[in-house]
PDB file of N, CA and C in Angstrom:
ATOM      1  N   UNK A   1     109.530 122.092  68.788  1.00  0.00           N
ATOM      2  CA  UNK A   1     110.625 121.296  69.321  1.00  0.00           C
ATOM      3  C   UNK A   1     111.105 120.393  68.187  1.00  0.00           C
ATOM      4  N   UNK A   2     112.121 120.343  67.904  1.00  0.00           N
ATOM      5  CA  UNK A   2     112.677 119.533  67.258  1.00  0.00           C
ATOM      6  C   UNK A   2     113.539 118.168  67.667  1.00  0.00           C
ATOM      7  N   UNK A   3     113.169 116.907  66.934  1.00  0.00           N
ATOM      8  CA  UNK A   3     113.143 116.142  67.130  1.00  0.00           C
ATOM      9  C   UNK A   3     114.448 115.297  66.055  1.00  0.00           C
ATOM     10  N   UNK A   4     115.752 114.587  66.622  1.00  0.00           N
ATOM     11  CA  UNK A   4     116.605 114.183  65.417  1.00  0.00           C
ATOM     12  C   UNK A   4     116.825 112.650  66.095  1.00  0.00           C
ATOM     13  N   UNK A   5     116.693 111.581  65.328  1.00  0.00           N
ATOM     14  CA  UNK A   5     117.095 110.237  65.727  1.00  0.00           C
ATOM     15  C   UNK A   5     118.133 109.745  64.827  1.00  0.00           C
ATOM     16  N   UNK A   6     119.359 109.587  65.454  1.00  0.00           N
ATOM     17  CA  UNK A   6     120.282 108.486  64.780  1.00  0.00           C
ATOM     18  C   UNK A   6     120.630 107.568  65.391  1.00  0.00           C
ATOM     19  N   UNK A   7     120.489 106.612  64.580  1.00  0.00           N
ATOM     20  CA  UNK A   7     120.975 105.336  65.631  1.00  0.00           C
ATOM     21  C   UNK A   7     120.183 104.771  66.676  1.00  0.00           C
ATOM     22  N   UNK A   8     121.184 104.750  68.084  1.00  0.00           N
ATOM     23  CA  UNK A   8     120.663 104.825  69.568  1.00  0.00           C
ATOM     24  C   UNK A   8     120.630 106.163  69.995  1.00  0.00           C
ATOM     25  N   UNK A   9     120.706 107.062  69.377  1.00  0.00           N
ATOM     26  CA  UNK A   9     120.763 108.761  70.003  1.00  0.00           C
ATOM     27  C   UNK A   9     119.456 109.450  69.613  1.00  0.00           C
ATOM     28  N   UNK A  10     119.147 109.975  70.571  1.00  0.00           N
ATOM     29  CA  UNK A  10     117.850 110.927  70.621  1.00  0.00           C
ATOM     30  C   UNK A  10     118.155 112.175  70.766  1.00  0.00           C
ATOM     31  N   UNK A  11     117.966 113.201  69.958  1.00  0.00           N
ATOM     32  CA  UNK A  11     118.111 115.043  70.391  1.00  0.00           C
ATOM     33  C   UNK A  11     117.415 115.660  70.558  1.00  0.00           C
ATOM     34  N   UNK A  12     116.834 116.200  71.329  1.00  0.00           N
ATOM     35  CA  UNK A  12     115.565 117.149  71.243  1.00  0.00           C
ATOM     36  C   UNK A  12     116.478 118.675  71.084  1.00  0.00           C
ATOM     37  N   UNK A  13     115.678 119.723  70.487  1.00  0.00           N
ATOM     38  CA  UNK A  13     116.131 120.979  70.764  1.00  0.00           C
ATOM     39  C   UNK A  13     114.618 121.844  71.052  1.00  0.00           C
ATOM     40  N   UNK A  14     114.715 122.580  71.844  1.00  0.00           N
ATOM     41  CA  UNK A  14     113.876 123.503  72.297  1.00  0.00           C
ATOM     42  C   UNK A  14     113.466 124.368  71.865  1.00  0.00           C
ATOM     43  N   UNK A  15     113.050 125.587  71.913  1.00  0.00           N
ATOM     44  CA  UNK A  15     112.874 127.190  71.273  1.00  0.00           C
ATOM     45  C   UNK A  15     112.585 127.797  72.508  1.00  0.00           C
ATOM     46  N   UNK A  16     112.813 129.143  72.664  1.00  0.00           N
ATOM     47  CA  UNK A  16     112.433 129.863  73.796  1.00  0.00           C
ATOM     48  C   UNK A  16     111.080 129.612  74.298  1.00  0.00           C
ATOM     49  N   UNK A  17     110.071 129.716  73.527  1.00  0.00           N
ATOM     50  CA  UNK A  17     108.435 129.615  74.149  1.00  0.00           C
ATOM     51  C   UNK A  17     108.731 128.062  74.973  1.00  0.00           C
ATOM     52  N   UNK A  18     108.787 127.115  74.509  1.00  0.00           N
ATOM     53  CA  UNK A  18     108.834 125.875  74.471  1.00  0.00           C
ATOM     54  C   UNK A  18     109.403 125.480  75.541  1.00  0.00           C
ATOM     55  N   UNK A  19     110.368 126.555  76.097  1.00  0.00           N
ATOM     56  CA  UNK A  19     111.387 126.252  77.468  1.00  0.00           C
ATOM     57  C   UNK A  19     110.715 126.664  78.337  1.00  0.00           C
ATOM     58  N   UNK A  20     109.727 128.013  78.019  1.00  0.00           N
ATOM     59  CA  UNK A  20     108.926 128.462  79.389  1.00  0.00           C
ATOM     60  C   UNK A  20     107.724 127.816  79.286  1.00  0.00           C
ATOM     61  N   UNK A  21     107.112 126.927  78.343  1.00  0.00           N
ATOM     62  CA  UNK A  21     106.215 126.147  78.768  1.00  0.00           C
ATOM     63  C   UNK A  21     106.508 125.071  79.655  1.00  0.00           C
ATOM     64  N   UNK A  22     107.846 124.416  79.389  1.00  0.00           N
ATOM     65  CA  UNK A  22     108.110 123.442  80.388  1.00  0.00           C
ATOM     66  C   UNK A  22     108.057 123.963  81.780  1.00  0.00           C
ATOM     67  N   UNK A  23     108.726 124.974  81.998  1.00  0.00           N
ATOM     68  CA  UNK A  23     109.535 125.520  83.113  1.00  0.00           C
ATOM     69  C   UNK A  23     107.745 125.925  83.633  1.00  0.00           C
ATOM     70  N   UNK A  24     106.802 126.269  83.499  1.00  0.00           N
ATOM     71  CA  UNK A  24     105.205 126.551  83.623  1.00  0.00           C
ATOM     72  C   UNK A  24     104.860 125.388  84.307  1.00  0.00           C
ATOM     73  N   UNK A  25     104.521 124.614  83.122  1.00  0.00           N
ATOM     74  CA  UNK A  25     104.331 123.499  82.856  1.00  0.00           C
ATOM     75  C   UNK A  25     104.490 122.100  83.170  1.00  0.00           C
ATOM     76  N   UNK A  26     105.772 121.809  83.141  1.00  0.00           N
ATOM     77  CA  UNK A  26     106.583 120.858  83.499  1.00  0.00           C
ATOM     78  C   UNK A  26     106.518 119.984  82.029  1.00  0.00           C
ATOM     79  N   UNK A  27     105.891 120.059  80.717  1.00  0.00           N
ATOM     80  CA  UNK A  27     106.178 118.935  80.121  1.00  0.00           C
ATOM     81  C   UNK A  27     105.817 120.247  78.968  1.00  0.00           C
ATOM     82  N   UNK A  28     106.349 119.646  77.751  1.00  0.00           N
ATOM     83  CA  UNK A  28     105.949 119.821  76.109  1.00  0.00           C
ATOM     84  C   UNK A  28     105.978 119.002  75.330  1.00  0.00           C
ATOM     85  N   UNK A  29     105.130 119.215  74.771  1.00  0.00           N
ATOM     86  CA  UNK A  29     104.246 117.931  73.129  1.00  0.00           C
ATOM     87  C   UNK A  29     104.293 118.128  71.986  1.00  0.00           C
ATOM     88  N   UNK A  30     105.084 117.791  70.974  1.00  0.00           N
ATOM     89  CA  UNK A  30     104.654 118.279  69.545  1.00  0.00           C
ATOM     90  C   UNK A  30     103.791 116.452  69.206  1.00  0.00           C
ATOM     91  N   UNK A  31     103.416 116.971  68.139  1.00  0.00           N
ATOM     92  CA  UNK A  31     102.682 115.790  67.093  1.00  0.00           C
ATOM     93  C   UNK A  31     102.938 116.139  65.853  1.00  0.00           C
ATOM     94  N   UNK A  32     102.784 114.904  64.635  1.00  0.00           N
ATOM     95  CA  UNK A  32     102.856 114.668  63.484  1.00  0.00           C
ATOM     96  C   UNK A  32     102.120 113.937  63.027  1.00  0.00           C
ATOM     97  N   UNK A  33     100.994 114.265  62.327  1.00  0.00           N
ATOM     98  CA  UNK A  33      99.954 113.737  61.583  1.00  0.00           C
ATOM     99  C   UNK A  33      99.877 113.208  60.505  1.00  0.00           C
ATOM    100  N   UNK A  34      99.969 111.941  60.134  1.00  0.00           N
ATOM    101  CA  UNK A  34     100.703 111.403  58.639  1.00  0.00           C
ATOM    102  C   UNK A  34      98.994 111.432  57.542  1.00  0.00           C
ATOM    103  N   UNK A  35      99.571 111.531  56.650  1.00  0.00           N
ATOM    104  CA  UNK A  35      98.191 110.881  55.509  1.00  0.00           C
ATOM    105  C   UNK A  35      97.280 110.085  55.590  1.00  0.00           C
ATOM    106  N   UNK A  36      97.527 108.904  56.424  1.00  0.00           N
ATOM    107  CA  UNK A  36      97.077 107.756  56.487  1.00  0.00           C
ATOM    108  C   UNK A  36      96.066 108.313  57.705  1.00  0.00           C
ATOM    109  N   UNK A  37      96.157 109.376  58.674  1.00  0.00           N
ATOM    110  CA  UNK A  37      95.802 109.262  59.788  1.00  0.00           C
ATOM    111  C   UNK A  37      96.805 108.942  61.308  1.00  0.00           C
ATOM    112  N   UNK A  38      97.368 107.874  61.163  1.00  0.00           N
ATOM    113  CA  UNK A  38      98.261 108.140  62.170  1.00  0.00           C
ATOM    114  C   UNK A  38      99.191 109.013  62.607  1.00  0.00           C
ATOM    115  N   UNK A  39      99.019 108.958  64.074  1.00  0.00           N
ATOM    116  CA  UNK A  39      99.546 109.883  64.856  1.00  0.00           C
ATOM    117  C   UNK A  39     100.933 109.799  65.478  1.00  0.00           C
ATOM    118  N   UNK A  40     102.254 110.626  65.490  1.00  0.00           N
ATOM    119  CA  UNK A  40     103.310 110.232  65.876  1.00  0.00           C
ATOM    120  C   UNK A  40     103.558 111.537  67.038  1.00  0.00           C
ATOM    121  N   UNK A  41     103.656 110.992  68.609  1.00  0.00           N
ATOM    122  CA  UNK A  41     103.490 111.853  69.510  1.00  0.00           C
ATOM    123  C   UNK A  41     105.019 112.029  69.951  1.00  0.00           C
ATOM    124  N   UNK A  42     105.802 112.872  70.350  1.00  0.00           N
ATOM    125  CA  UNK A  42     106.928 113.209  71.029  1.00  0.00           C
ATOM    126  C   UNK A  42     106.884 114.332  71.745  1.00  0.00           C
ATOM    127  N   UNK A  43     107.164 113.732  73.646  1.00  0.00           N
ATOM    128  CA  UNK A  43     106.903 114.720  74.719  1.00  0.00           C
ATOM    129  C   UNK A  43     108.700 114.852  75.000  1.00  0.00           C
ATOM    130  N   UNK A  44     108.530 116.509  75.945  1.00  0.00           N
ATOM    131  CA  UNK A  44     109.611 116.231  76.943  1.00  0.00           C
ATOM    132  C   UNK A  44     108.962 116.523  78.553  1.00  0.00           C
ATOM    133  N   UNK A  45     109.602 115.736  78.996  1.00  0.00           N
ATOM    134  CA  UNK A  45     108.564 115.922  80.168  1.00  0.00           C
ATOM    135  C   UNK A  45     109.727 115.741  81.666  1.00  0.00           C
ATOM    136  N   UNK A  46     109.834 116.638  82.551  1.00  0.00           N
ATOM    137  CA  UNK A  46     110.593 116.785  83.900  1.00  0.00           C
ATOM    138  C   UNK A  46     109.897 116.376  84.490  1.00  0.00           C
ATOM    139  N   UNK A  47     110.863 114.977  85.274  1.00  0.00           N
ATOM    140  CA  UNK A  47     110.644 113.991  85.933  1.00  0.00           C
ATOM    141  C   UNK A  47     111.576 113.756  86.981  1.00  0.00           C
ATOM    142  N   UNK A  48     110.941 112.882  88.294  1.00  0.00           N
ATOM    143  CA  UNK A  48     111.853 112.595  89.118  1.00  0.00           C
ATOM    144  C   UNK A  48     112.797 111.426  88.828  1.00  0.00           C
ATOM    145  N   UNK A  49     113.144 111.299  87.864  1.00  0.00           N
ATOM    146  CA  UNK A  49     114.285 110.221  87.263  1.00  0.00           C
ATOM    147  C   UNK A  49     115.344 110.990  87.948  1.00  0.00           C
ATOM    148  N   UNK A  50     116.666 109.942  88.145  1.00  0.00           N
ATOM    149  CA  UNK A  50     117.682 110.465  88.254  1.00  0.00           C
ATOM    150  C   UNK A  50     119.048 110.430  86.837  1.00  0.00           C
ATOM    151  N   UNK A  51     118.481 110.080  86.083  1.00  0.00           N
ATOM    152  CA  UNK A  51     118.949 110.396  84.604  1.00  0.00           C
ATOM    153  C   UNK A  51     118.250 110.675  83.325  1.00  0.00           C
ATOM    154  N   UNK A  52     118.331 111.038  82.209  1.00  0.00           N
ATOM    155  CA  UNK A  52     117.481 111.457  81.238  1.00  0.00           C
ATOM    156  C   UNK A  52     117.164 110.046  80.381  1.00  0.00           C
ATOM    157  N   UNK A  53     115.765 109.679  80.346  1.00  0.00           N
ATOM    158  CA  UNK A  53     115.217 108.239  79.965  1.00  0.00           C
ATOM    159  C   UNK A  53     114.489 108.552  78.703  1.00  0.00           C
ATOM    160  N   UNK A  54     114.039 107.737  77.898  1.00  0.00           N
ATOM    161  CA  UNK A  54     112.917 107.758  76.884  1.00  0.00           C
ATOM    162  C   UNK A  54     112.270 106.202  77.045  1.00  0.00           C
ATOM    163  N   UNK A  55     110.775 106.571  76.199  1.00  0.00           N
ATOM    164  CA  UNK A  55     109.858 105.767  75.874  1.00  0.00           C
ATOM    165  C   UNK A  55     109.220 105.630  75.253  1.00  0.00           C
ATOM    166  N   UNK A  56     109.310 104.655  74.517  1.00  0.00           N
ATOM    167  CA  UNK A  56     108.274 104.882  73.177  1.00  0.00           C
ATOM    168  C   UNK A  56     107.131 103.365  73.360  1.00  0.00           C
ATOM    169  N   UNK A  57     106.473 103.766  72.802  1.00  0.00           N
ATOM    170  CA  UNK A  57     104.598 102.631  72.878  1.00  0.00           C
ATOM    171  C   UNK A  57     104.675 102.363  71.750  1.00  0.00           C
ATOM    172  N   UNK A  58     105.451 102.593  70.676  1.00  0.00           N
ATOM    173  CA  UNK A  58     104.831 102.454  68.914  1.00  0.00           C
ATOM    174  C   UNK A  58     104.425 103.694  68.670  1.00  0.00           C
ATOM    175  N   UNK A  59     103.816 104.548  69.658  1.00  0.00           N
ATOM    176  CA  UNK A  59     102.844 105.892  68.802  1.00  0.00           C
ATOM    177  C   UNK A  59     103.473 107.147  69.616  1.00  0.00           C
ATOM    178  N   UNK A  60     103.951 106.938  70.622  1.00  0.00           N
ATOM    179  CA  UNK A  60     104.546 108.273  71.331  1.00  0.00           C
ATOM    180  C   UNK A  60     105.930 107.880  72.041  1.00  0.00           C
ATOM    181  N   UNK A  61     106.883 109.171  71.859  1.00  0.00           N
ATOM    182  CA  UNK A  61     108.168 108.715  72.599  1.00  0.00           C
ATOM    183  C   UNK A  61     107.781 109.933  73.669  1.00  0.00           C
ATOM    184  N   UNK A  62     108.273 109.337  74.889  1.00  0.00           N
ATOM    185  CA  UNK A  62     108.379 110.289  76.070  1.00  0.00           C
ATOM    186  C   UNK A  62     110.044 110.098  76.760  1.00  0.00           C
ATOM    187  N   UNK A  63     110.519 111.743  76.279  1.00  0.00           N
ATOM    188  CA  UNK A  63     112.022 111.913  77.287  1.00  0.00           C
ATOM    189  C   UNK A  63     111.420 112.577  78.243  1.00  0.00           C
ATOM    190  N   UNK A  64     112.239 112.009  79.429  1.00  0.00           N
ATOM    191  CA  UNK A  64     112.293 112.120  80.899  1.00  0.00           C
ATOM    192  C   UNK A  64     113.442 112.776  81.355  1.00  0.00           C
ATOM    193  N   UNK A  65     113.482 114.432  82.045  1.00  0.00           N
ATOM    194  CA  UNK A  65     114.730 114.826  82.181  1.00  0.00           C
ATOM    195  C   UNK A  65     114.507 114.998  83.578  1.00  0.00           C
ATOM    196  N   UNK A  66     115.245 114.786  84.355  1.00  0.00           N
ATOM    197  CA  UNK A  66     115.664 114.872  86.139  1.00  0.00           C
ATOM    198  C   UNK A  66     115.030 116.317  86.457  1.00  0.00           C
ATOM    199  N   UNK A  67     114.273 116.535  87.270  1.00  0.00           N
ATOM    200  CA  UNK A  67     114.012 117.670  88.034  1.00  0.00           C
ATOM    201  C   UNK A  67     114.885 118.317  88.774  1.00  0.00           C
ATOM    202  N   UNK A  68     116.049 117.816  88.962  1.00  0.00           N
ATOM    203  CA  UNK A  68     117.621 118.956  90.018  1.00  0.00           C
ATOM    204  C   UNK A  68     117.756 119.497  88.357  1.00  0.00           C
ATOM    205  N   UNK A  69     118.498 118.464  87.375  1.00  0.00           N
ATOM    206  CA  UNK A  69     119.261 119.281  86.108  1.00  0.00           C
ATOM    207  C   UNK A  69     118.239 119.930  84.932  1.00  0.00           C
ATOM    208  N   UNK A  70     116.945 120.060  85.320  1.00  0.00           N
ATOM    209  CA  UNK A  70     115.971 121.113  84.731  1.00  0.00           C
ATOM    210  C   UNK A  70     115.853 122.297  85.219  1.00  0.00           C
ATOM    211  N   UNK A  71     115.690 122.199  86.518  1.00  0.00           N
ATOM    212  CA  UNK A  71     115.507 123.233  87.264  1.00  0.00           C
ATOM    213  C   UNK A  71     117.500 124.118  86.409  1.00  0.00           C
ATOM    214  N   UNK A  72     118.211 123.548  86.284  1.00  0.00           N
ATOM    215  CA  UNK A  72     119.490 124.354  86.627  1.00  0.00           C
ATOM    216  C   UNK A  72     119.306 124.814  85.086  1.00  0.00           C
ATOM    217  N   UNK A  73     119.241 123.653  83.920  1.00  0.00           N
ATOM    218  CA  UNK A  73     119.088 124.405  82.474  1.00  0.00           C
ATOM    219  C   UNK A  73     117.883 125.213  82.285  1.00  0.00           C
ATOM    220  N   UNK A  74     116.761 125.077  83.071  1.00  0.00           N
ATOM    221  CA  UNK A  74     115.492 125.835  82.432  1.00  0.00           C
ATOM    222  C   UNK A  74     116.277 127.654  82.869  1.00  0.00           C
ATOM    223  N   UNK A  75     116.809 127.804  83.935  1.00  0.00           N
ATOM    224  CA  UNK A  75     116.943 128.783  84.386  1.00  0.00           C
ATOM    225  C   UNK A  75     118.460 129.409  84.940  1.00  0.00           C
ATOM    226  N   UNK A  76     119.422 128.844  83.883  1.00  0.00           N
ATOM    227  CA  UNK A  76     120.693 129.229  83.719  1.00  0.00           C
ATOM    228  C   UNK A  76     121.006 129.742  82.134  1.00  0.00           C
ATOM    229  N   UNK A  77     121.412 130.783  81.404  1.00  0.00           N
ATOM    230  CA  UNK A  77     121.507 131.002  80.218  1.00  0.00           C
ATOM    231  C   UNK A  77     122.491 130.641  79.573  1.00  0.00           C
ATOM    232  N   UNK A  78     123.401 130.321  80.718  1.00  0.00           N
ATOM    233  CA  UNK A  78     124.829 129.510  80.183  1.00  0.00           C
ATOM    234  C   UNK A  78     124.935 128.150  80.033  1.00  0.00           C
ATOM    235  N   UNK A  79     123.616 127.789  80.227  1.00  0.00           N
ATOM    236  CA  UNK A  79     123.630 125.945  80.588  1.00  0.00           C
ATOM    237  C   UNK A  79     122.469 125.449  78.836  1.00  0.00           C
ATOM    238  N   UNK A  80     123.264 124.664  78.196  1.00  0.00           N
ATOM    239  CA  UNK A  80     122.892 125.098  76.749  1.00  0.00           C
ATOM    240  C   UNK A  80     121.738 123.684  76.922  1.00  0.00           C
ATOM    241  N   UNK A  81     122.224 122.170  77.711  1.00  0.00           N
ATOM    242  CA  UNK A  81     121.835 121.280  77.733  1.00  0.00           C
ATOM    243  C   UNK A  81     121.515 120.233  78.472  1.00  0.00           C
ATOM    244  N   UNK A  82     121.032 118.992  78.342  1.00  0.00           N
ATOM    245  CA  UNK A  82     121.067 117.981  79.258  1.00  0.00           C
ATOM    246  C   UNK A  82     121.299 116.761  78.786  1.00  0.00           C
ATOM    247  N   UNK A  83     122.445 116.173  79.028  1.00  0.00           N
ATOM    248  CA  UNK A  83     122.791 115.153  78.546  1.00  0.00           C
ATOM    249  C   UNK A  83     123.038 113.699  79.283  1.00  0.00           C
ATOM    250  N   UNK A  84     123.150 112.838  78.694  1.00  0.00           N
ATOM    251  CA  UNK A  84     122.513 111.303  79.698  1.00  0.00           C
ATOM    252  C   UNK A  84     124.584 111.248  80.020  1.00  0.00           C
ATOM    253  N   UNK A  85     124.693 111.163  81.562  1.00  0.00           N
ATOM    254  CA  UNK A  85     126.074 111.170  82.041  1.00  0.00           C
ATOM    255  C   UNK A  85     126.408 109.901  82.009  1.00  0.00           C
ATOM    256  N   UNK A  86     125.704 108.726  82.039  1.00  0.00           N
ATOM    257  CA  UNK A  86     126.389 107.664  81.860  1.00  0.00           C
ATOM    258  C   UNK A  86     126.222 106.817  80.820  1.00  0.00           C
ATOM    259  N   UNK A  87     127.212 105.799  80.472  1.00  0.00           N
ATOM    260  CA  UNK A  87     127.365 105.102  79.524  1.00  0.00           C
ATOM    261  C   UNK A  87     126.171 103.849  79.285  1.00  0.00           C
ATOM    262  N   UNK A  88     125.466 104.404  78.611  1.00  0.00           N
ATOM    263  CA  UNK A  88     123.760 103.919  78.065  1.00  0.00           C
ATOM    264  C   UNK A  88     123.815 103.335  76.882  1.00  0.00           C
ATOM    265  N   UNK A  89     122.654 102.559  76.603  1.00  0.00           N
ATOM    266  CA  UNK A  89     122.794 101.643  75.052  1.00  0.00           C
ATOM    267  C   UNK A  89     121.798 102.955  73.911  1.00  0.00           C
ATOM    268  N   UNK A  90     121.165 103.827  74.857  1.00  0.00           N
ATOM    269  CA  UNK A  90     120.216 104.351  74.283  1.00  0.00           C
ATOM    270  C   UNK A  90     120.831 106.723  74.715  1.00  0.00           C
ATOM    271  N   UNK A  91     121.862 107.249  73.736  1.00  0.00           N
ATOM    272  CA  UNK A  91     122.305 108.102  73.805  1.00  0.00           C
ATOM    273  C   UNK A  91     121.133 109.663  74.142  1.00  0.00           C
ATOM    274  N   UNK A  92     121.211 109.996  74.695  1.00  0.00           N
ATOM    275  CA  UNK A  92     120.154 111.251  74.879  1.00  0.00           C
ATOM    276  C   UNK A  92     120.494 112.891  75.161  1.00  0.00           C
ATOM    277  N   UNK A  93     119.841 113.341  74.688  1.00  0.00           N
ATOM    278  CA  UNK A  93     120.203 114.923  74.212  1.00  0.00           C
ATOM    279  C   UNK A  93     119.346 115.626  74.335  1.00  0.00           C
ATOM    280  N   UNK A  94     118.964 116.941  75.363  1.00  0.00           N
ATOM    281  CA  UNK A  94     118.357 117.836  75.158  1.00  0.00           C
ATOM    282  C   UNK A  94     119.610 119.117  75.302  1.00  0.00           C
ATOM    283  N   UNK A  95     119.062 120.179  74.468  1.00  0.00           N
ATOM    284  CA  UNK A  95     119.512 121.062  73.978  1.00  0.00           C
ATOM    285  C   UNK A  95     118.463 122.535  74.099  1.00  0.00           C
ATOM    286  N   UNK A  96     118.936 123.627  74.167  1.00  0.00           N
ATOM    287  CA  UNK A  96     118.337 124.995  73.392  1.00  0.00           C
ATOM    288  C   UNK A  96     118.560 124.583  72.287  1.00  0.00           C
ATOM    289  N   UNK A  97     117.748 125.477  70.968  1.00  0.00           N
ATOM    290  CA  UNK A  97     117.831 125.356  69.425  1.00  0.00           C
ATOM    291  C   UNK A  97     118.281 127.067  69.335  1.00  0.00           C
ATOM    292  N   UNK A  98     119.430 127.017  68.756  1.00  0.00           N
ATOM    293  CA  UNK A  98     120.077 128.329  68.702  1.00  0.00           C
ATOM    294  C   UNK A  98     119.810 128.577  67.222  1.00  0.00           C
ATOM    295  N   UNK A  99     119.963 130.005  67.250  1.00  0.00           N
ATOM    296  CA  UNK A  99     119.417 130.482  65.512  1.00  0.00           C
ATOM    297  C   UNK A  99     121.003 130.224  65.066  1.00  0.00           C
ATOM    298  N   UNK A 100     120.241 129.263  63.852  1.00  0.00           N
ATOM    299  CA  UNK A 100     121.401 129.333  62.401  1.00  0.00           C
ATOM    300  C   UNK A 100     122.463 130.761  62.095  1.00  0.00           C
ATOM    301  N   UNK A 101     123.689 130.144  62.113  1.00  0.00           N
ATOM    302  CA  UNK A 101     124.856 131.776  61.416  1.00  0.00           C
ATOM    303  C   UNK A 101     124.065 131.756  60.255  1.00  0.00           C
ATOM    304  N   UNK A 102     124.190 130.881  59.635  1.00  0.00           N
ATOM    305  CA  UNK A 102     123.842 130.685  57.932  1.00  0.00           C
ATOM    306  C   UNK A 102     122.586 130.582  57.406  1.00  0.00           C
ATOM    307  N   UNK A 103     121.661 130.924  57.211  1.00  0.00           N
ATOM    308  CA  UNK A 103     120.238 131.108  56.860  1.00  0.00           C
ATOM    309  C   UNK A 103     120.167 129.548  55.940  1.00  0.00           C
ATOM    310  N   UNK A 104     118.950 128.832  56.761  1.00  0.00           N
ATOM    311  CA  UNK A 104     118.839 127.939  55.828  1.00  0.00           C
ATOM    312  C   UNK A 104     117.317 127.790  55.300  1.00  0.00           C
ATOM    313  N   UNK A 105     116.168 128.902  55.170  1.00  0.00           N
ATOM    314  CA  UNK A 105     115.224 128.845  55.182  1.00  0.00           C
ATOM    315  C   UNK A 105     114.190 128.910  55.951  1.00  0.00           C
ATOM    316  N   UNK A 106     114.721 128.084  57.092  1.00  0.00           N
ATOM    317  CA  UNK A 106     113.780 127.816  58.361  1.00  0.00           C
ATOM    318  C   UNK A 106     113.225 129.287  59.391  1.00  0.00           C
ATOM    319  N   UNK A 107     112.568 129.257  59.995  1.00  0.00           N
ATOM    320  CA  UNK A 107     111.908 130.181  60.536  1.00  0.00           C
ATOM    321  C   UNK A 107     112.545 129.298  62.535  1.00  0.00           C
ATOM    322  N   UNK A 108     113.649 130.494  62.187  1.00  0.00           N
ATOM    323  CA  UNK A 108     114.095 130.560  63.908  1.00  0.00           C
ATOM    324  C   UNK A 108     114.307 131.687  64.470  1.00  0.00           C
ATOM    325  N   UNK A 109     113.044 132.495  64.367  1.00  0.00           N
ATOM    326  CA  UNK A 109     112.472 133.490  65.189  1.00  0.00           C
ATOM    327  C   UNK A 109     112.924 133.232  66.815  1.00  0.00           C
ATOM    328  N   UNK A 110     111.841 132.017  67.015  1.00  0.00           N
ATOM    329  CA  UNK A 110     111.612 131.908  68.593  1.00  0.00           C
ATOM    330  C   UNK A 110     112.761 130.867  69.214  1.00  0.00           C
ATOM    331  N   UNK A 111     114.184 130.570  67.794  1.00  0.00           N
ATOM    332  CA  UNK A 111     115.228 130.445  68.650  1.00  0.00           C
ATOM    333  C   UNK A 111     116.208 131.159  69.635  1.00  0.00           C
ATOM    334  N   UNK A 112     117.217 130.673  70.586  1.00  0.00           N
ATOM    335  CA  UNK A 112     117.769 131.469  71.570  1.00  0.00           C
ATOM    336  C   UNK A 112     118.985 132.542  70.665  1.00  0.00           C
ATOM    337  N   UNK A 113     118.894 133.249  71.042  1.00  0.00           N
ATOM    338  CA  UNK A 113     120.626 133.793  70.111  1.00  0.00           C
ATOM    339  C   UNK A 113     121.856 133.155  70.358  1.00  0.00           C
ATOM    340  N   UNK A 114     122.279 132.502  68.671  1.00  0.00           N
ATOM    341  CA  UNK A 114     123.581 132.296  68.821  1.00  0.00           C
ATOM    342  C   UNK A 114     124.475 132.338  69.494  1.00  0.00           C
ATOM    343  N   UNK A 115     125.193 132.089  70.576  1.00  0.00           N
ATOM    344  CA  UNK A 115     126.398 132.409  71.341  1.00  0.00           C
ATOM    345  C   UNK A 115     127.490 132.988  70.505  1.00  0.00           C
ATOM    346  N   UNK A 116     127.839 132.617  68.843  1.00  0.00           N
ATOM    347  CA  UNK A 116     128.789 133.193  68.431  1.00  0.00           C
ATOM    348  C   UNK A 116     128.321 134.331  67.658  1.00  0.00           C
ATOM    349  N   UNK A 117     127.196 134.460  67.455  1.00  0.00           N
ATOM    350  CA  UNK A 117     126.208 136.264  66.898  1.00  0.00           C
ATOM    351  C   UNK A 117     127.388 137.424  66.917  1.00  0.00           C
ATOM    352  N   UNK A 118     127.321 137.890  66.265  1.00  0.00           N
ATOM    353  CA  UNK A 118     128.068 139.074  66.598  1.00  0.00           C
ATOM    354  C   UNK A 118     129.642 139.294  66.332  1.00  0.00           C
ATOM    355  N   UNK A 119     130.231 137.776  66.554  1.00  0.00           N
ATOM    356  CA  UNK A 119     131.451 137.744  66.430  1.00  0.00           C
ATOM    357  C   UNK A 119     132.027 137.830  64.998  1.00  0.00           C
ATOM    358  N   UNK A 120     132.763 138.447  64.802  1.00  0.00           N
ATOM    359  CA  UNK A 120     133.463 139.034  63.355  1.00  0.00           C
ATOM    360  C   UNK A 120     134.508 137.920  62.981  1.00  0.00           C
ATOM    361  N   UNK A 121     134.257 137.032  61.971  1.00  0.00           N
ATOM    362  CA  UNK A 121     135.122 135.737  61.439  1.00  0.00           C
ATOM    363  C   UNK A 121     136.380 136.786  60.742  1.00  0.00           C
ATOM    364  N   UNK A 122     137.268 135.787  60.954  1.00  0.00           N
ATOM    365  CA  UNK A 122     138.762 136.464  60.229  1.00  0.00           C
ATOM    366  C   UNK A 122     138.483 136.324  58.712  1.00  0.00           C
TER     367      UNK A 122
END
């Protein structure tokens, strides 16, 4: 899962495995293990919130996405995301992670296919 912070905005993006662990599951965890030892935890986790929340302790952030608009993105192929509908101090983003047009190194195997794949640029 990938994780992007700017600002007040939070993005998560997914990968296919990662979506059917939630959808299993109900939550997913990555970690980051620094040199020093410390630990930097980031969950996503479907919740009975009625909007998409985060939380952070200092050592772990936890996003909170609504159980009606999970249920509809875990298991719609046209539904790319989940995004916070109202006007918040703290911006939030979950997403599928779609494979790169442009190869940038990265290994996005177990991303979703492109929506524009296939299409022939002028």
């Amino acid at each position: 899962m990938k994780l992007r912070i700017k600002g007040n905005s939070i993005r998560l993006r997914v990968t296919q495995k990662e979506l059917e662990q939630i959808k299993s599951e109900g939550i997913y965890e990555e970690k980051t293990v620094f040199p020093n030892g410390a630990v930097f935890t980031y969950s996503l986790v479907v919740d009975e919130t009625k909007e998409p929340t985060a939380e952070f302790d200092g050592k772990q952030l936890k996003v909170k996405i609504p159980s009606d608009k999970a249920k509809e993105w875990l298991n719609n192929e046209k539904e790319v995301g989940i995004y916070s509908d109202r006007d918040v101090a703290l911006k939030i983003v979950v997403e599928k992670d779609f494979r790169c047009l442009v190869p940038r190194g990265e290994d996005d195997s177990d991303a979703f296919p492109h929506p524009k794949e296939g299409i022939e640029s002028c």
